[in-house]
PDB file of N, CA and C in Angstrom:
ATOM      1  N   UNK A   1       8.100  -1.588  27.216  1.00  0.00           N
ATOM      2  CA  UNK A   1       7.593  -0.475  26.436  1.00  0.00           C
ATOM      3  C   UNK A   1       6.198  -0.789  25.880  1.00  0.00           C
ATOM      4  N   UNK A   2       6.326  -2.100  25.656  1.00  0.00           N
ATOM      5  CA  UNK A   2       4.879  -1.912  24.449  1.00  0.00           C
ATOM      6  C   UNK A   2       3.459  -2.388  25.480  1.00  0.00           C
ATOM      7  N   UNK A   3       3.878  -2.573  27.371  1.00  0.00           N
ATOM      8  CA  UNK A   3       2.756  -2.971  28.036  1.00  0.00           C
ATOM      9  C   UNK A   3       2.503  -1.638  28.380  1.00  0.00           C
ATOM     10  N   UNK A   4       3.278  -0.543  28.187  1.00  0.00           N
ATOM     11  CA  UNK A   4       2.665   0.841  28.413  1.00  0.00           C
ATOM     12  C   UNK A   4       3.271   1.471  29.720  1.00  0.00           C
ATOM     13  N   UNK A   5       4.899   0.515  30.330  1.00  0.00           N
ATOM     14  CA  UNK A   5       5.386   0.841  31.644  1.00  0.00           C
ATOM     15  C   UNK A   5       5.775   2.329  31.501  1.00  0.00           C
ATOM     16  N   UNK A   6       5.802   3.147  30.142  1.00  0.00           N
ATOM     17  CA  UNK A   6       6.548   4.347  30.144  1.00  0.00           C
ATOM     18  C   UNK A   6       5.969   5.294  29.661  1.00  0.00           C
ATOM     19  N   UNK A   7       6.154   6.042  29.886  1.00  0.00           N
ATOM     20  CA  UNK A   7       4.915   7.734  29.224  1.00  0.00           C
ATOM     21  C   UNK A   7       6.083   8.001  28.183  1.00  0.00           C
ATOM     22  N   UNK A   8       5.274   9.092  27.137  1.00  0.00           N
ATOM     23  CA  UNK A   8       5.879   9.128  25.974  1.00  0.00           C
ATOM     24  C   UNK A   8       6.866  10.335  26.532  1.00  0.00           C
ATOM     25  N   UNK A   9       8.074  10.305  25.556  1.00  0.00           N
ATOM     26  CA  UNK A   9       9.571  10.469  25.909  1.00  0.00           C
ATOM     27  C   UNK A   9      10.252   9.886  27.043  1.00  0.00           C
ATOM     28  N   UNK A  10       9.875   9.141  27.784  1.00  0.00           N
ATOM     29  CA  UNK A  10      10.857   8.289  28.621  1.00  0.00           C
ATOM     30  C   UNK A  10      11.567   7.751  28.430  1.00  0.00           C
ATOM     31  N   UNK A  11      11.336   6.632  26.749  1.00  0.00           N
ATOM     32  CA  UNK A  11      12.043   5.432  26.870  1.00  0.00           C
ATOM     33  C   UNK A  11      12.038   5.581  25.110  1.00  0.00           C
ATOM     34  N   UNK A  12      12.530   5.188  24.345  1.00  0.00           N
ATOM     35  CA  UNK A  12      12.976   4.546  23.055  1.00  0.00           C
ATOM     36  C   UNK A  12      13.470   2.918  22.791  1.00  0.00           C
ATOM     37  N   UNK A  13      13.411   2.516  21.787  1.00  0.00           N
ATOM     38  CA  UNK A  13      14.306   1.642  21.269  1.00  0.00           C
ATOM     39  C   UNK A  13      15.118   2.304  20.212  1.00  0.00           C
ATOM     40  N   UNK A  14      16.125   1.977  20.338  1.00  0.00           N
ATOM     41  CA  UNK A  14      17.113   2.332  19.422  1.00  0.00           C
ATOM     42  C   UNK A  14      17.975   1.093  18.855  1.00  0.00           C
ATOM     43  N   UNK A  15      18.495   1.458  17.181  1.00  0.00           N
ATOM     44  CA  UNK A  15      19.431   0.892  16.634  1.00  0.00           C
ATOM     45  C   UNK A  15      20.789   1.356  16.707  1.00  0.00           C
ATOM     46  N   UNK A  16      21.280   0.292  17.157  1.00  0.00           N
ATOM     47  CA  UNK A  16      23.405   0.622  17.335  1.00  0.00           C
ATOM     48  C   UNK A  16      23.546   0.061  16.082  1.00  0.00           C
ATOM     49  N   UNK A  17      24.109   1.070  15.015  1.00  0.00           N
ATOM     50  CA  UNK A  17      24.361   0.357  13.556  1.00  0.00           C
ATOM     51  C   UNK A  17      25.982   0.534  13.621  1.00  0.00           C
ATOM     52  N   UNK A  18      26.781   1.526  13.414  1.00  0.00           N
ATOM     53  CA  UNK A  18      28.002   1.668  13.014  1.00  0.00           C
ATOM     54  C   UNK A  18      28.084   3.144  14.301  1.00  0.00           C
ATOM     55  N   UNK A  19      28.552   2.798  15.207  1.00  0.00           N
ATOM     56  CA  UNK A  19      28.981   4.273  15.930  1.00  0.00           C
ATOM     57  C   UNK A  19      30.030   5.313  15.188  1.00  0.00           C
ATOM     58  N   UNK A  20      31.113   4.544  14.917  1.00  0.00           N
ATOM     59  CA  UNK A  20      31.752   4.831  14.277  1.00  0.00           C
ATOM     60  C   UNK A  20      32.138   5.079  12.705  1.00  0.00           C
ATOM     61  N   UNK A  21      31.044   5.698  12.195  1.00  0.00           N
ATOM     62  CA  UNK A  21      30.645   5.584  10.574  1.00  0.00           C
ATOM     63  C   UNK A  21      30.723   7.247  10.813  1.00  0.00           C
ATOM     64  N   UNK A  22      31.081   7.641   9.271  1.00  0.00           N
ATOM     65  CA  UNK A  22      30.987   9.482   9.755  1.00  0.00           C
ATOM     66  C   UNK A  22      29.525   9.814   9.405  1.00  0.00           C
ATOM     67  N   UNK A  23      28.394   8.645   9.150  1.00  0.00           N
ATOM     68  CA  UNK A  23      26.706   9.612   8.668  1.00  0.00           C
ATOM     69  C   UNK A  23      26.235   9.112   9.679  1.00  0.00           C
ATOM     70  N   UNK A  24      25.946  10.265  10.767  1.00  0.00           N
ATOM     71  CA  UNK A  24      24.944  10.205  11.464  1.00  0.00           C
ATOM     72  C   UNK A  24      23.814   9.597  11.796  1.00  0.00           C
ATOM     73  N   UNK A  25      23.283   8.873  10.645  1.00  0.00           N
ATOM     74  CA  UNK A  25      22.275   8.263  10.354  1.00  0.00           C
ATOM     75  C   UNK A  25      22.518   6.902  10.615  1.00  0.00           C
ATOM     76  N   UNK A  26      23.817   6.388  10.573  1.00  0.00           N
ATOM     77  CA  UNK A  26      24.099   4.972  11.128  1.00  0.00           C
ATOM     78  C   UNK A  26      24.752   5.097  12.496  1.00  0.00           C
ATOM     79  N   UNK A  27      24.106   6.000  13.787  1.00  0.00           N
ATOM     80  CA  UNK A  27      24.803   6.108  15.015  1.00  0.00           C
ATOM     81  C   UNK A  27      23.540   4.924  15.372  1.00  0.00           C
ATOM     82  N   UNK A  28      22.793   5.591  16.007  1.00  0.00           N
ATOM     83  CA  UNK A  28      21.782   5.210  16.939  1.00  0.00           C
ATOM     84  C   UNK A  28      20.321   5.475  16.601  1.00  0.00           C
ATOM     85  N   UNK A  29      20.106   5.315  15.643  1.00  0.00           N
ATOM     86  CA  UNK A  29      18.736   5.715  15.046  1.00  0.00           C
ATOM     87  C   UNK A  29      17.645   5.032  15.690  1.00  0.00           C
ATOM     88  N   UNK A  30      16.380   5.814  16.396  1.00  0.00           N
ATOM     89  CA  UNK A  30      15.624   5.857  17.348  1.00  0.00           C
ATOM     90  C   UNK A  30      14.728   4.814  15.792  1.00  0.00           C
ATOM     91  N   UNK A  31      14.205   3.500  16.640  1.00  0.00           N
ATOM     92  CA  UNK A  31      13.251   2.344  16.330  1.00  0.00           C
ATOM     93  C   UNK A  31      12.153   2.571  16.003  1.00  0.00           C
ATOM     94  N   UNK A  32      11.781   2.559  17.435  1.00  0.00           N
ATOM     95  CA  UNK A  32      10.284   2.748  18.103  1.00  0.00           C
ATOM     96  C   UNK A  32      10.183   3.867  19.407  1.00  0.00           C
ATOM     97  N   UNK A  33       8.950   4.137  19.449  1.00  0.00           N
ATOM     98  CA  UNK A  33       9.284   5.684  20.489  1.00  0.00           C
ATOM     99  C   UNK A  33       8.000   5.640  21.361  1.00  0.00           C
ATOM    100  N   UNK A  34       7.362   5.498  22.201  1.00  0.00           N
ATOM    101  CA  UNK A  34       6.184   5.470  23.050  1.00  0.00           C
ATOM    102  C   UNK A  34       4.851   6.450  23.198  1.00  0.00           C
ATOM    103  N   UNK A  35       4.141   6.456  22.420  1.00  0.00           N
ATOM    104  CA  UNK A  35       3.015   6.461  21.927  1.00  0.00           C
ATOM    105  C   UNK A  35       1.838   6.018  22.687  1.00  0.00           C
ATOM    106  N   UNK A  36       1.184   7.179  24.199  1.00  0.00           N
ATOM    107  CA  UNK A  36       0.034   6.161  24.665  1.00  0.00           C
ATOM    108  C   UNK A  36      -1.696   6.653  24.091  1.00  0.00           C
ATOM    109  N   UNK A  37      -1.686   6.636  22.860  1.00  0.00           N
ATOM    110  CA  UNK A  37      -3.215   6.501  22.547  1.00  0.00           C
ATOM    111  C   UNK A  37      -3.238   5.438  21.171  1.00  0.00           C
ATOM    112  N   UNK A  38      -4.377   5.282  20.955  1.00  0.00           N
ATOM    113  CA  UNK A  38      -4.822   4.330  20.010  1.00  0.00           C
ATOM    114  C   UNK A  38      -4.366   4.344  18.873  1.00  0.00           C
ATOM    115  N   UNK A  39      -4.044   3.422  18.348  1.00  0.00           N
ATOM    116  CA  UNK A  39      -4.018   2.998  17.013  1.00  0.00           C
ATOM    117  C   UNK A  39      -4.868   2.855  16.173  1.00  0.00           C
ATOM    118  N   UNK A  40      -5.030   3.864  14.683  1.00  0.00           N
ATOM    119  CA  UNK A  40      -6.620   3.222  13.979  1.00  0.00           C
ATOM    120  C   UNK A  40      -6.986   1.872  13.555  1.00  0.00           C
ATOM    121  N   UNK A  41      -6.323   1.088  13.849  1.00  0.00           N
ATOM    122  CA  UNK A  41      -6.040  -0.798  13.364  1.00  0.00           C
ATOM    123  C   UNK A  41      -6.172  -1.537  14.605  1.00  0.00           C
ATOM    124  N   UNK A  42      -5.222  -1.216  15.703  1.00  0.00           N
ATOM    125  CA  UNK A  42      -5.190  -2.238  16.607  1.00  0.00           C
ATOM    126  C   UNK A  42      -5.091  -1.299  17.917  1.00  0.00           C
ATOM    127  N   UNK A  43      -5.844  -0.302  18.148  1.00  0.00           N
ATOM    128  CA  UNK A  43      -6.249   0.000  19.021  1.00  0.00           C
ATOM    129  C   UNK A  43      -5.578   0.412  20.226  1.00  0.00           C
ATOM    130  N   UNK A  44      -5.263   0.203  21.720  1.00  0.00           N
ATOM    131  CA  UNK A  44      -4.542   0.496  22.476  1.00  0.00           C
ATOM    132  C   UNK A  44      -3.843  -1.327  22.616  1.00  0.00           C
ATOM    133  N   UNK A  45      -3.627  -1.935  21.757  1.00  0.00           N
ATOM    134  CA  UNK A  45      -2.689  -3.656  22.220  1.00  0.00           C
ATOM    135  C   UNK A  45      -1.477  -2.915  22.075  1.00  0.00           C
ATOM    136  N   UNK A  46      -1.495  -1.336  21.606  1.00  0.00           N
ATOM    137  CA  UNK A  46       0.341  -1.565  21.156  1.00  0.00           C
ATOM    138  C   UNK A  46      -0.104  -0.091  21.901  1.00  0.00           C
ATOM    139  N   UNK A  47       1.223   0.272  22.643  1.00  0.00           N
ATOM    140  CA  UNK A  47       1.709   1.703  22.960  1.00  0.00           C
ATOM    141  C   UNK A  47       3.040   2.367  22.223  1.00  0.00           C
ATOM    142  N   UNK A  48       3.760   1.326  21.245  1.00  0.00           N
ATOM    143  CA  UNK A  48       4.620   1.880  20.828  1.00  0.00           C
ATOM    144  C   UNK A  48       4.240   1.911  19.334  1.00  0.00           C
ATOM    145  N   UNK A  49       5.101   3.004  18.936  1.00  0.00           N
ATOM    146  CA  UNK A  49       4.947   3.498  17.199  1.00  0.00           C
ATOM    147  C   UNK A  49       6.504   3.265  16.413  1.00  0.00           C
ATOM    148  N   UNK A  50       6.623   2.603  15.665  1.00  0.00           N
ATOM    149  CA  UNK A  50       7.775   2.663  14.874  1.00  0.00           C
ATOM    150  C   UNK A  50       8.249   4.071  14.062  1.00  0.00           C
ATOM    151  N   UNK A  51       9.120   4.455  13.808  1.00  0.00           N
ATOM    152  CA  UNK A  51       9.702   5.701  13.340  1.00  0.00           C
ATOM    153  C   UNK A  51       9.696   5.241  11.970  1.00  0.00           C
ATOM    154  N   UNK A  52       9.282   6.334  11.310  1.00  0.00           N
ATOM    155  CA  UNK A  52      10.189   6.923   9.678  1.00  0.00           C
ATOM    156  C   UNK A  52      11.302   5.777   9.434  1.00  0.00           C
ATOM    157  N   UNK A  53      11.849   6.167  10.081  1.00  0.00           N
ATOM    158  CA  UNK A  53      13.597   5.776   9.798  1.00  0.00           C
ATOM    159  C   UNK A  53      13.771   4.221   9.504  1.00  0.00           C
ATOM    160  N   UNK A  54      13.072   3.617  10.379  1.00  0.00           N
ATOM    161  CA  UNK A  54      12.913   2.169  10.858  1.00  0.00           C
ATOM    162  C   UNK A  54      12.296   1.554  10.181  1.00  0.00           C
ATOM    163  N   UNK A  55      10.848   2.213   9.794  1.00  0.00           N
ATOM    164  CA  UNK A  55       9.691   1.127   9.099  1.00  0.00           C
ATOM    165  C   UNK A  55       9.624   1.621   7.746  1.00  0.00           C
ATOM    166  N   UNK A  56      10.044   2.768   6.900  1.00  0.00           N
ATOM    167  CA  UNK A  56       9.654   2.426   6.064  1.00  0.00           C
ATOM    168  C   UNK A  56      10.544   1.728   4.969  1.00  0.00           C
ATOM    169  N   UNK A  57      11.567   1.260   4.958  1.00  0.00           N
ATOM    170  CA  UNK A  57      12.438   0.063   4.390  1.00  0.00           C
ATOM    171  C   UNK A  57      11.379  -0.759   4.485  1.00  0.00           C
ATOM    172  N   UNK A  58      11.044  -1.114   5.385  1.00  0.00           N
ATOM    173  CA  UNK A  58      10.269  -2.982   5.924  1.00  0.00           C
ATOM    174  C   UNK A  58       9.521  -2.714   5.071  1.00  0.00           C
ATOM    175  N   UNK A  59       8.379  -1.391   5.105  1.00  0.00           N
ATOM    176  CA  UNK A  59       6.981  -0.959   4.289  1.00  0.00           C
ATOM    177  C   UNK A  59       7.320  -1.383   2.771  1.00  0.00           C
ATOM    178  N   UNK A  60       8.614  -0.657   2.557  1.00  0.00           N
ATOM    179  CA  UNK A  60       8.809  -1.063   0.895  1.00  0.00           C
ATOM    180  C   UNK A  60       8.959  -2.737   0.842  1.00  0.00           C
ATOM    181  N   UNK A  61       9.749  -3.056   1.434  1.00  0.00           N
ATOM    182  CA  UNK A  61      10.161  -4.678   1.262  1.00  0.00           C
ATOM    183  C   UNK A  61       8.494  -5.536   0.867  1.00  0.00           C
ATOM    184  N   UNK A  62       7.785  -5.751   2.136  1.00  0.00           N
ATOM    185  CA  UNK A  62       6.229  -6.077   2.479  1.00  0.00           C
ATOM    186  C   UNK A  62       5.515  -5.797   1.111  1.00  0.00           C
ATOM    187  N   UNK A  63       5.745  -4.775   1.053  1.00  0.00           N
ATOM    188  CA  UNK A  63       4.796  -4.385  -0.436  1.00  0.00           C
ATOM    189  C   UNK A  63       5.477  -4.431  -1.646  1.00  0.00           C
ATOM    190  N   UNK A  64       6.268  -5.200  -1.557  1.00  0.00           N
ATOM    191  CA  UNK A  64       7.323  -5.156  -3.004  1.00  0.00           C
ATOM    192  C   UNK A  64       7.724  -3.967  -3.914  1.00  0.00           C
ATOM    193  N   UNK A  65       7.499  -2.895  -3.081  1.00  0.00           N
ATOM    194  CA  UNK A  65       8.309  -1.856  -4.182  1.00  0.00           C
ATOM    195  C   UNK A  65       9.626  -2.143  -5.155  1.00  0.00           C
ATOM    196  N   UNK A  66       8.968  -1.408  -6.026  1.00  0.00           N
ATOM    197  CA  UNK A  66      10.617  -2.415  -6.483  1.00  0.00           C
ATOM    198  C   UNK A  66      11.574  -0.717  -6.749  1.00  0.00           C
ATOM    199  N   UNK A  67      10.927   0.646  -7.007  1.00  0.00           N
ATOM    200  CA  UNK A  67      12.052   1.788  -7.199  1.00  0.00           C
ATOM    201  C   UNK A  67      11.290   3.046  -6.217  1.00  0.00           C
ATOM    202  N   UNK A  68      12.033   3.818  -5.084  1.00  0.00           N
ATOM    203  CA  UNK A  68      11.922   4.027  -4.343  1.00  0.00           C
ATOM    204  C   UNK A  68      12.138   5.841  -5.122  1.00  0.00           C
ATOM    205  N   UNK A  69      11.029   6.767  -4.873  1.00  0.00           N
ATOM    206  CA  UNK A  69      11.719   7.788  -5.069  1.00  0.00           C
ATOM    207  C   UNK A  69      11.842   8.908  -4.296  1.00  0.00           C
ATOM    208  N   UNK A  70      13.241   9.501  -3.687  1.00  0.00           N
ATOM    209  CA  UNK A  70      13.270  10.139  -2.761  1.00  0.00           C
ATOM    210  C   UNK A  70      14.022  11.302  -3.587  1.00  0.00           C
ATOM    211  N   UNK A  71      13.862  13.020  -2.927  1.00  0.00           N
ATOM    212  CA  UNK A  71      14.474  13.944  -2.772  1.00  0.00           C
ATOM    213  C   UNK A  71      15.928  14.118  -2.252  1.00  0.00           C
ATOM    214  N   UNK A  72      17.323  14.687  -2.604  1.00  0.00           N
ATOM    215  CA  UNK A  72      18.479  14.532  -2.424  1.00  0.00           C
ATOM    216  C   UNK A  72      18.298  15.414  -0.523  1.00  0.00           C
ATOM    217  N   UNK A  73      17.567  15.215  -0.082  1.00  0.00           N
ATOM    218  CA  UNK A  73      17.031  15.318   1.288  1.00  0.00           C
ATOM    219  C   UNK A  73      17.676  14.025   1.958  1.00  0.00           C
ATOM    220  N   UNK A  74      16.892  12.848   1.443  1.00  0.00           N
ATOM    221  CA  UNK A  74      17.162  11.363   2.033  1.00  0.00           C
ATOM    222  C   UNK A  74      18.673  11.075   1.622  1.00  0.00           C
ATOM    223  N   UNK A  75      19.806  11.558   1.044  1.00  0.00           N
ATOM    224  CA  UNK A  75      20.814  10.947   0.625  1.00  0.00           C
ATOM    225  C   UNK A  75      21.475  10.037   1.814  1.00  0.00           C
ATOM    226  N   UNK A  76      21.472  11.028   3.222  1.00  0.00           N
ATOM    227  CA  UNK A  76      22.613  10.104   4.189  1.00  0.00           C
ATOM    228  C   UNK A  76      21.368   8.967   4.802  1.00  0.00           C
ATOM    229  N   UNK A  77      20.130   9.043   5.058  1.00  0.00           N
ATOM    230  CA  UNK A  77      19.279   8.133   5.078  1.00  0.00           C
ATOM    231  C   UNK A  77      19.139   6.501   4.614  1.00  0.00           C
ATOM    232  N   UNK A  78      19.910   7.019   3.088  1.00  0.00           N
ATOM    233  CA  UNK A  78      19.625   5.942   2.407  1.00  0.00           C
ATOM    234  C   UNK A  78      20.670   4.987   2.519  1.00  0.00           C
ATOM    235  N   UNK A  79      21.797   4.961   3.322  1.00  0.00           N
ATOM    236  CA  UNK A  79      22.539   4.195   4.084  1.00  0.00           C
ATOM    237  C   UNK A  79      21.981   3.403   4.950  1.00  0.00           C
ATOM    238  N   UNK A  80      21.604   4.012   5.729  1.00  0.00           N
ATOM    239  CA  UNK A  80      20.429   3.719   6.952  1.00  0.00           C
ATOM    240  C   UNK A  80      19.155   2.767   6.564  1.00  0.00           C
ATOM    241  N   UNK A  81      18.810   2.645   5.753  1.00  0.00           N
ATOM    242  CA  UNK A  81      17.564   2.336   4.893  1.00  0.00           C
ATOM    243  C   UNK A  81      17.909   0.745   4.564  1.00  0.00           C
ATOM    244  N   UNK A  82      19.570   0.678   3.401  1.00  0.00           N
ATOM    245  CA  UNK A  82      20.174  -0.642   3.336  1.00  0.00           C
ATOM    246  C   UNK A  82      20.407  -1.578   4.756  1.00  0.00           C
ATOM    247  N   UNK A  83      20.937  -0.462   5.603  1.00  0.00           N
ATOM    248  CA  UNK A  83      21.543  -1.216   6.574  1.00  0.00           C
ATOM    249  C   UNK A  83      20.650  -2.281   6.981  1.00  0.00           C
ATOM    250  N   UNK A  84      18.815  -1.657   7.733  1.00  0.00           N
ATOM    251  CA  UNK A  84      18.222  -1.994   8.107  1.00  0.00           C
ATOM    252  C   UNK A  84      17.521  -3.569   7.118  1.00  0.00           C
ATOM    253  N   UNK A  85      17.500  -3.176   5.927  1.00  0.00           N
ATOM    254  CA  UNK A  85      17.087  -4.333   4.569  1.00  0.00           C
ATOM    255  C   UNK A  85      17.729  -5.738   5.208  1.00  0.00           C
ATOM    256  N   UNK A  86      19.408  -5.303   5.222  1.00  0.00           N
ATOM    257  CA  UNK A  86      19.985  -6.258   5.238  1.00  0.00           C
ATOM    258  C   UNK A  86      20.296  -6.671   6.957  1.00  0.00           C
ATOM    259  N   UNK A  87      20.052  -6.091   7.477  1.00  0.00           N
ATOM    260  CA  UNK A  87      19.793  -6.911   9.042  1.00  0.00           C
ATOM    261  C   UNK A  87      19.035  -7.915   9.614  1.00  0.00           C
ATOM    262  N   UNK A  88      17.673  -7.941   8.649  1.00  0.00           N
ATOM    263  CA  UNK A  88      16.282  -8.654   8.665  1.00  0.00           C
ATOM    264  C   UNK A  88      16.346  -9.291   7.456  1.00  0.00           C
ATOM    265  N   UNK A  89      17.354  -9.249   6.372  1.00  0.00           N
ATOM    266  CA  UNK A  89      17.127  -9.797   5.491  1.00  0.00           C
ATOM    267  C   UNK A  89      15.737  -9.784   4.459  1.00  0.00           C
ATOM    268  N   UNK A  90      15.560  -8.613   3.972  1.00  0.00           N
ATOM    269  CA  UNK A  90      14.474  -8.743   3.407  1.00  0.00           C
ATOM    270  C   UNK A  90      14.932  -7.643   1.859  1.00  0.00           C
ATOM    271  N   UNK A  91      14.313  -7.783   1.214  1.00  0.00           N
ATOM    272  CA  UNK A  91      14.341  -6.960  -0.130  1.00  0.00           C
ATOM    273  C   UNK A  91      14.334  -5.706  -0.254  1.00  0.00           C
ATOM    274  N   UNK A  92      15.316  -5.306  -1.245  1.00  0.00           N
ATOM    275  CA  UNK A  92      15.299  -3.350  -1.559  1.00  0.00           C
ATOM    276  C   UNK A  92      14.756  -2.678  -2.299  1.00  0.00           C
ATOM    277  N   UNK A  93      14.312  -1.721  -2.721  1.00  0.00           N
ATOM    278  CA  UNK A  93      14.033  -0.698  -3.486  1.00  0.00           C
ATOM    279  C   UNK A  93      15.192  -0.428  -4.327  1.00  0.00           C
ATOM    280  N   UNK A  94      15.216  -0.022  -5.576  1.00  0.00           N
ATOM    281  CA  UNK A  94      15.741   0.665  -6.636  1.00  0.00           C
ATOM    282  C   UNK A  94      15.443   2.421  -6.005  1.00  0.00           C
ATOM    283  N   UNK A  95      16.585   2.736  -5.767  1.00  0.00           N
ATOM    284  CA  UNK A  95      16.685   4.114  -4.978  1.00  0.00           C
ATOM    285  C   UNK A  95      16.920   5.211  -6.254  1.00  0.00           C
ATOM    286  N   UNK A  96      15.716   6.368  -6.317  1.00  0.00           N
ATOM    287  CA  UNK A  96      16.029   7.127  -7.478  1.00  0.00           C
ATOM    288  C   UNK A  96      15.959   8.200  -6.688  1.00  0.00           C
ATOM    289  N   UNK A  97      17.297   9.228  -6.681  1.00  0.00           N
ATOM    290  CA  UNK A  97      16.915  10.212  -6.125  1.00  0.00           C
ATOM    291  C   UNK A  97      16.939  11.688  -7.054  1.00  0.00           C
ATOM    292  N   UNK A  98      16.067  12.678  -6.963  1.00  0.00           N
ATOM    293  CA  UNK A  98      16.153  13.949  -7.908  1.00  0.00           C
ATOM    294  C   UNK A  98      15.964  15.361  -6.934  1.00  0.00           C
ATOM    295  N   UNK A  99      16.239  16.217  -7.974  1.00  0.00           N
ATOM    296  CA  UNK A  99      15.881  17.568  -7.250  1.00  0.00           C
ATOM    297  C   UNK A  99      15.208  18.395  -7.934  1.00  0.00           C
ATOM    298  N   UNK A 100      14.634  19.101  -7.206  1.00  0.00           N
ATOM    299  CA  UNK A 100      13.555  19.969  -8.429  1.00  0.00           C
ATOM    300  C   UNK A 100      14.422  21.606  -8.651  1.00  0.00           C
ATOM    301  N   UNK A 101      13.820  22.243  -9.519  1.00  0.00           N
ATOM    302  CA  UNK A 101      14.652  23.186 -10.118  1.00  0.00           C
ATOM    303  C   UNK A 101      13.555  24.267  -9.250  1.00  0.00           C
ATOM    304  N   UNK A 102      13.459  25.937 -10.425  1.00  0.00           N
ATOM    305  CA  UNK A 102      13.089  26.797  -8.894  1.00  0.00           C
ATOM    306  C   UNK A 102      11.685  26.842  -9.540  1.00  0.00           C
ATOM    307  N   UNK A 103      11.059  26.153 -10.841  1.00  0.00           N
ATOM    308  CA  UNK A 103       9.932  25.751 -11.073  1.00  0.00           C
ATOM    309  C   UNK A 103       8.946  24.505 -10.771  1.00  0.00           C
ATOM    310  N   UNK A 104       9.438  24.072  -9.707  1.00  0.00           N
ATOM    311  CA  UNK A 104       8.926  22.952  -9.727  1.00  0.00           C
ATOM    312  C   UNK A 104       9.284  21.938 -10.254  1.00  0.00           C
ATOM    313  N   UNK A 105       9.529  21.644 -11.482  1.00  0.00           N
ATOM    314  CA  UNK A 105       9.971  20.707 -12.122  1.00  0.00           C
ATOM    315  C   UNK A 105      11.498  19.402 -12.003  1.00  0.00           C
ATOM    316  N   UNK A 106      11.131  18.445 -12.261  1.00  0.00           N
ATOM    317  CA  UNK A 106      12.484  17.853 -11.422  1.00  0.00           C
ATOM    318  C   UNK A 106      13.434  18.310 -12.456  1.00  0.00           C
ATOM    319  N   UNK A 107      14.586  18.369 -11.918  1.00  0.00           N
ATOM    320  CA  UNK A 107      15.940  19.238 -12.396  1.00  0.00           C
ATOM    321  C   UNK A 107      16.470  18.145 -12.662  1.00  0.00           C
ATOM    322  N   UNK A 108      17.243  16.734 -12.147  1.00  0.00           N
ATOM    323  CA  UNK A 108      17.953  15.552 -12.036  1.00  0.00           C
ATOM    324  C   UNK A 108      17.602  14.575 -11.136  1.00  0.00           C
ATOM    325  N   UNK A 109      17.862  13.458 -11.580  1.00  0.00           N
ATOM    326  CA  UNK A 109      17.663  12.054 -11.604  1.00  0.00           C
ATOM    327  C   UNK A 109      18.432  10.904 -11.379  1.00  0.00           C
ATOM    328  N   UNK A 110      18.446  10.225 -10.669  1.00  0.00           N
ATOM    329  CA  UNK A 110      19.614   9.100 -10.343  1.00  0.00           C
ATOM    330  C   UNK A 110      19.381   7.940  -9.917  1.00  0.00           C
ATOM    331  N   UNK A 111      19.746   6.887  -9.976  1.00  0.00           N
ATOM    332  CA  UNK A 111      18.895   5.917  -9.367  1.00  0.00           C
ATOM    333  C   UNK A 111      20.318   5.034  -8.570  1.00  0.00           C
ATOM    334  N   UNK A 112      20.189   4.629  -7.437  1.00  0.00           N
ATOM    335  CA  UNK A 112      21.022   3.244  -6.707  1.00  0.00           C
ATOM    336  C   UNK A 112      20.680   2.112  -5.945  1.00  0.00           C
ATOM    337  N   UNK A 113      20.741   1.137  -6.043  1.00  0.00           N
ATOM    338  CA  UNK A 113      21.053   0.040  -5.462  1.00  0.00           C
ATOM    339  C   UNK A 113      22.381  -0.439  -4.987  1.00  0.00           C
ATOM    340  N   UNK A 114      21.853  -1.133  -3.691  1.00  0.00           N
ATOM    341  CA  UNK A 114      22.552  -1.669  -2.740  1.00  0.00           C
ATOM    342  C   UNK A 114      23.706  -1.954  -2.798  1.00  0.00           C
ATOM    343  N   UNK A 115      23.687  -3.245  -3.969  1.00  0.00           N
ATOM    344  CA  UNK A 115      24.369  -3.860  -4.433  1.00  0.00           C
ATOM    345  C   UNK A 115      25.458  -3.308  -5.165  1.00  0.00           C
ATOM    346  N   UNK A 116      24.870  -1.796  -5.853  1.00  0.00           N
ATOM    347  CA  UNK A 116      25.734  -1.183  -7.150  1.00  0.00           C
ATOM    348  C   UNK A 116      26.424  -0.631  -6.033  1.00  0.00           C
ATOM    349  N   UNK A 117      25.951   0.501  -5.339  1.00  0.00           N
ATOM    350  CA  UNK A 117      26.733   1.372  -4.602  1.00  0.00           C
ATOM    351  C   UNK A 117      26.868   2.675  -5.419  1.00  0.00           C
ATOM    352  N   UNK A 118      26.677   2.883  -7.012  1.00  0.00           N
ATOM    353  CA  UNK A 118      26.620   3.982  -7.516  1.00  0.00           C
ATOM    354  C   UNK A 118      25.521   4.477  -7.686  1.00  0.00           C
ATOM    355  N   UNK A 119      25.818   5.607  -8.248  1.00  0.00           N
ATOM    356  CA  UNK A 119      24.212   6.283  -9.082  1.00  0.00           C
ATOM    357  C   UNK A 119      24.511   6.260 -10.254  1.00  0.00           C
ATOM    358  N   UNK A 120      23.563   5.892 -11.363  1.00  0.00           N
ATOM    359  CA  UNK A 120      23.041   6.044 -12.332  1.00  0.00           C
ATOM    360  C   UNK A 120      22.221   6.999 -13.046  1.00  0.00           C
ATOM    361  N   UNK A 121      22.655   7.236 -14.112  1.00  0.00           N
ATOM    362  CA  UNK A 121      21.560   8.429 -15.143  1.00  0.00           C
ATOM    363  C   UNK A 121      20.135   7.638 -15.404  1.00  0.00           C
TER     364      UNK A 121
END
């Protein structure tokens, strides 16, 4: 993939996390996906692009985020998110998730970690 043997949609990498889990999000979640133009950093050395799904756990870890804040959008995601932390072994985010009301304004608030498994006020 990444010498450029495949035009984009041919080929993927994918993660086998839990087939058998009922969130979707831990079936087969697409890695990396094939990408043939440039990169603004490193140019054409890479043809593949990492996904959403995949890199931005690592992104938080790398940069030490320490509280992550997502929309009740990301909820089954954020399974997906640990899984990946703890496969590579690297550090989590403090997961706060809220929703906004019909003004804009955030409505509620929650925060979880890994470790807890709950949400918090």
């Amino acid at each position: 993939m990444r010498q450029g043997a495949y035009k984009p949609g041919e080929a993927t990498l994918r993660m086998k996390m839990d087939m058998k889990s009922g969130n979707p999000y831990m079936w087969d979640v697409v890695a990396y996906r094939v990408l043939n133009k440039p990169h603004v950093r490193t140019g054409d050395k890479w043809l593949i692009y990492p996904t959403y799904d995949f890199s931005h756990c690592l992104t938080d870890s790398i940069e030490n985020i320490t509280h992550s804040l997502c929309t009740t959008e990301f909820t089954l995601a954020r399974e997906a998110y640990f899984w990946v932390c703890d496969a590579v072994k690297v550090s989590t985010a403090l997961h706060c998730q809220f929703t906004y009301s019909n003004g804009g304004q955030i409505k509620n608030a929650r925060c979880t970690s890994p470790s807890s498994g709950s949400m918090g006020g």
